[in-house]
Protein backbone atom coordinates (compact mmCIF):
# COMPACT_ATOMS: atom_id res chain seq x y z
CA UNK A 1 0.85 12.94 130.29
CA UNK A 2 4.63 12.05 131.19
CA UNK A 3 5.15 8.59 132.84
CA UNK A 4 8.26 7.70 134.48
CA UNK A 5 9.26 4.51 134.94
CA UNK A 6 12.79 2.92 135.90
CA UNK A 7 14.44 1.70 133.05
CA UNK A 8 17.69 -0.74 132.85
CA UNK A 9 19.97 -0.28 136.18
CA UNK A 10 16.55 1.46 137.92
CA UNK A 11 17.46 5.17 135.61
CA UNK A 12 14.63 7.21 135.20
CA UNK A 13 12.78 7.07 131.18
CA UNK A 14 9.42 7.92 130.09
CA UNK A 15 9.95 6.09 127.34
CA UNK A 16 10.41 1.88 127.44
CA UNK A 17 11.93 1.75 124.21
CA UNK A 18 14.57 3.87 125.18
CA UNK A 19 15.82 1.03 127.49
CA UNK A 20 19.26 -1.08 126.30
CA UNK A 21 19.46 -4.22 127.75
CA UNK A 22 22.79 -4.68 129.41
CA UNK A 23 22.56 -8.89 129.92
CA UNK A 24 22.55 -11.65 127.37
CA UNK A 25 21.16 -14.74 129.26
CA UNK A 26 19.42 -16.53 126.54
CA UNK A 27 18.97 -13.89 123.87
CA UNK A 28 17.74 -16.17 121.41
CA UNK A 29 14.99 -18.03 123.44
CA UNK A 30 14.09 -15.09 125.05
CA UNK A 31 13.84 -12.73 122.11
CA UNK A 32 12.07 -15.00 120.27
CA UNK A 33 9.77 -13.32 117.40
CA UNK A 34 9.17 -16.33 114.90
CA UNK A 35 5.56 -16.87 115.94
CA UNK A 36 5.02 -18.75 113.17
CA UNK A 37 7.31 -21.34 113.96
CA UNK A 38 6.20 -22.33 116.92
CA UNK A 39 2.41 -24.18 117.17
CA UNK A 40 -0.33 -22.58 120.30
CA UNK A 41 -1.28 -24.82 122.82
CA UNK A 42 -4.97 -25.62 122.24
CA UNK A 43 -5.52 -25.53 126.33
CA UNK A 44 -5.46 -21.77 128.40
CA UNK A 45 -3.10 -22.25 131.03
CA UNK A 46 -2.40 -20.79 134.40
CA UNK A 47 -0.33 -20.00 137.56
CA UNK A 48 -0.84 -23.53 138.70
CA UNK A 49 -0.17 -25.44 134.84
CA UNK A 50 3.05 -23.35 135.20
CA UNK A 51 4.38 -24.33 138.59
CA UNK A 52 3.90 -28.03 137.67
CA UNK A 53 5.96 -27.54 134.97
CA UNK A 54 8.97 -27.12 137.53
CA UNK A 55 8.44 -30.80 138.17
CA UNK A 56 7.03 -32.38 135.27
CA UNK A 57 10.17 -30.72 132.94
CA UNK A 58 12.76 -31.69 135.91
CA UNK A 59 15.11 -33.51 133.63
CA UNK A 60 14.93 -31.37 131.02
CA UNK A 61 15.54 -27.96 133.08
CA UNK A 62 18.12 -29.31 135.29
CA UNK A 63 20.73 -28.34 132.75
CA UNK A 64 19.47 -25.23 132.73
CA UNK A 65 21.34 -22.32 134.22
CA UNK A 66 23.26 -19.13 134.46
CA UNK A 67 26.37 -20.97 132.78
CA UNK A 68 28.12 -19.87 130.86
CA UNK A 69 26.94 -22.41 128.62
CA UNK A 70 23.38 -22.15 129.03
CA UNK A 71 23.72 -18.53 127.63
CA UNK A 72 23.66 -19.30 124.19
CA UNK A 73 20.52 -21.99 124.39
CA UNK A 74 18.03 -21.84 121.77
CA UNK A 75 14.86 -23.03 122.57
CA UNK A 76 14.07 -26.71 124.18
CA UNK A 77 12.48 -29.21 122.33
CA UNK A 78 9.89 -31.65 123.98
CA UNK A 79 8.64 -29.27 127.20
CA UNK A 80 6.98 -25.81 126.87
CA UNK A 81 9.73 -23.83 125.53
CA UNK A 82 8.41 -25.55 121.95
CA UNK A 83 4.75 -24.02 122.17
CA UNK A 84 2.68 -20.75 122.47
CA UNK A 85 0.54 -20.23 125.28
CA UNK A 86 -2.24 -18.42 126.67
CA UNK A 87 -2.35 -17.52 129.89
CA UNK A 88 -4.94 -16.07 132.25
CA UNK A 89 -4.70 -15.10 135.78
CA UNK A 90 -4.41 -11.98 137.67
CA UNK A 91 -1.86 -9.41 138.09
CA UNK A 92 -0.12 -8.52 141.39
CA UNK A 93 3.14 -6.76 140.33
CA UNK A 94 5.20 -5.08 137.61
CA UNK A 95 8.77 -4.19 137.90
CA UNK A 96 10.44 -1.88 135.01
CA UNK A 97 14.32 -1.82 136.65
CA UNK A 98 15.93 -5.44 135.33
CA UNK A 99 18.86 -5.08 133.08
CA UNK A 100 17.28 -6.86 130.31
CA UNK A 101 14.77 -4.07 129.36
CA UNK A 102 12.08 -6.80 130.02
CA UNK A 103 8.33 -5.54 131.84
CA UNK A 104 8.69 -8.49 134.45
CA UNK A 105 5.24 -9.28 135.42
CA UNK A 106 4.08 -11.45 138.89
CA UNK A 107 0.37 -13.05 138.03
CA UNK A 108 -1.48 -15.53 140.13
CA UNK A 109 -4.54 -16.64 141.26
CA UNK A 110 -7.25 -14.15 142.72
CA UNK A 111 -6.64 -14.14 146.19
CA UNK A 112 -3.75 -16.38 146.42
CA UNK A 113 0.18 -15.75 147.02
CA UNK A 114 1.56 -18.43 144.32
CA UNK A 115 2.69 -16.25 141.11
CA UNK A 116 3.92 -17.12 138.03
CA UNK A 117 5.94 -14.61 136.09
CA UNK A 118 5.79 -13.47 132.68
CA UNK A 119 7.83 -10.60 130.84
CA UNK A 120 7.76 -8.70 127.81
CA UNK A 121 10.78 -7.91 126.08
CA UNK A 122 11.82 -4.94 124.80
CA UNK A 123 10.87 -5.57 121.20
CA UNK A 124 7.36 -5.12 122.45
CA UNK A 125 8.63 -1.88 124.41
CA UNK A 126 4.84 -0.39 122.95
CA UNK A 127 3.68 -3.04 124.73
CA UNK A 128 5.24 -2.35 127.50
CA UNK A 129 4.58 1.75 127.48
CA UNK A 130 0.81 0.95 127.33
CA UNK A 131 0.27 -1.22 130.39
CA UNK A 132 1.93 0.87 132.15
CA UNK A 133 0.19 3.89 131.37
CA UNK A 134 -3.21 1.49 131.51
CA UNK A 135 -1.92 0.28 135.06
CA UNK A 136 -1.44 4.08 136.22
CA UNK A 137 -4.80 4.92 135.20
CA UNK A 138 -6.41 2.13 137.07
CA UNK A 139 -4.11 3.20 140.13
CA UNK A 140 -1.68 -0.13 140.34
CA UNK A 141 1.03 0.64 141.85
CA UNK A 142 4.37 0.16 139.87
CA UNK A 143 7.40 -1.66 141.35
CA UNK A 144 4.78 -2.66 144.36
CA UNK A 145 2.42 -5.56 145.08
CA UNK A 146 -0.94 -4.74 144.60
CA UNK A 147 -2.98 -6.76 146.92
CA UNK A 148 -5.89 -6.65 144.64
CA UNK A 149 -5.00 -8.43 141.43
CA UNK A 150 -6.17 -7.35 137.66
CA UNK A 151 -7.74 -9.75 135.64
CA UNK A 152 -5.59 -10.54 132.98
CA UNK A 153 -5.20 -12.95 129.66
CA UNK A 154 -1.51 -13.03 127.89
CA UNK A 155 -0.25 -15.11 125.31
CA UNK A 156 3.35 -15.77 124.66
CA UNK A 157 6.29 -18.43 124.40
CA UNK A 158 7.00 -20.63 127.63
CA UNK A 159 10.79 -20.69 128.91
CA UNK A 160 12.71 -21.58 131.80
CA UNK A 161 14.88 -19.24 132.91
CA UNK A 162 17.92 -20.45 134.84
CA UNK A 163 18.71 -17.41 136.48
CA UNK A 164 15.96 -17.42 138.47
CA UNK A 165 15.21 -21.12 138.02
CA UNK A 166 11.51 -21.70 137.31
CA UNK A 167 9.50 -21.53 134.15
CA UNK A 168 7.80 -18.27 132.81
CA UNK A 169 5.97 -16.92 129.57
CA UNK A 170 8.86 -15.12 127.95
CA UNK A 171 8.59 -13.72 125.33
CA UNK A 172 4.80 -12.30 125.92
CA UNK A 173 3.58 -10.65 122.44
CA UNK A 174 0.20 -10.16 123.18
CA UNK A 175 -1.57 -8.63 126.62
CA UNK A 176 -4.89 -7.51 127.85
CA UNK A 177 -6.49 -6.55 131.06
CA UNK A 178 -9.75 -8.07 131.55
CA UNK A 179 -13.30 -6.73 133.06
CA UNK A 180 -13.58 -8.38 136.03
């Protein structure tokens, strides 16, 4: 079975490793693959944990932006961006056509608008290929909110991201829709 999906620049691929990311905001932090490094947060987080990060981290993020530079910033000390998380929520959208070759992902709540948004890079791009073929199956629709969320539980590496200014789990490395 072929799926197409919109790669970098919204092309056309059936293939998410295929993608080359065309923007370098933050390689670094948001590449990260030194799990090792980094210790996991002994408490499960979620959409709501994440947006009081905006506020709790205020003086750390504030200097935190699309500058030029920001671009080179490894990861933060003292505020998420030093620990692994898991996350668990529900999903609500998936978009394939950023320049960074990242699966962007909008989770939340059951039955609530607030999202949080996580992404898996492209050095995951297997990742990426199977939830999307998963999410087909299921019938979510790509590139479109679903109003009925998927249970979900992701682990990965908090970051802010100045570009869009709020927090996220970036890089996600490991993924898995849940029985409701």
């Amino acid at each position: 079975m072929s799926i197409a999906v919109m790669g970098a620049f919204g092309l056309p691929t059936n293939d998410r490793c295929n993608c080359v990311p065309a923007q370098s905001y933050r390689i670094e932090a948001k590449h990260e693959q030194n799990i090792s490094a980094y210790p996991l947060s002994p408490i499960t987080i979620n959409t709501s944990t994440m947006l009081a990060w905006e506020t709790e981290y205020a003086s750390i993020t504030k200097s935190i932006n699309h500058s030029k530079r920001s671009r080179t910033l490894i990861r933060q000390k003292n505020c998420p961006e030093d620990s692994i998380y898991t996350f668990v929520g529900y999903l609500y959208r998936i978009r394939t056509g950023e320049a960074d070759c990242d699966l962007h992902l909008e989770c939340g709540p059951k039955n609530s608008a607030q999202r949080a948004g996580l992404e898996i890079t492209v050095e995951k791009c297997d990742l990426q290929n199977t939830l999307i073929a998963k999410l087909k199956a299921k019938g979510f629709h790509i590139s479109k909110d679903n109003a009925i969320g998927i249970p979900i539980k992701a682990k990965g590496f908090g970051f802010y991201d100045g570009w869009h200014q709020k927090w996220e789990l970036h890089p996600v490395f490991e993924f898995e829709l849940l029985n409701e």
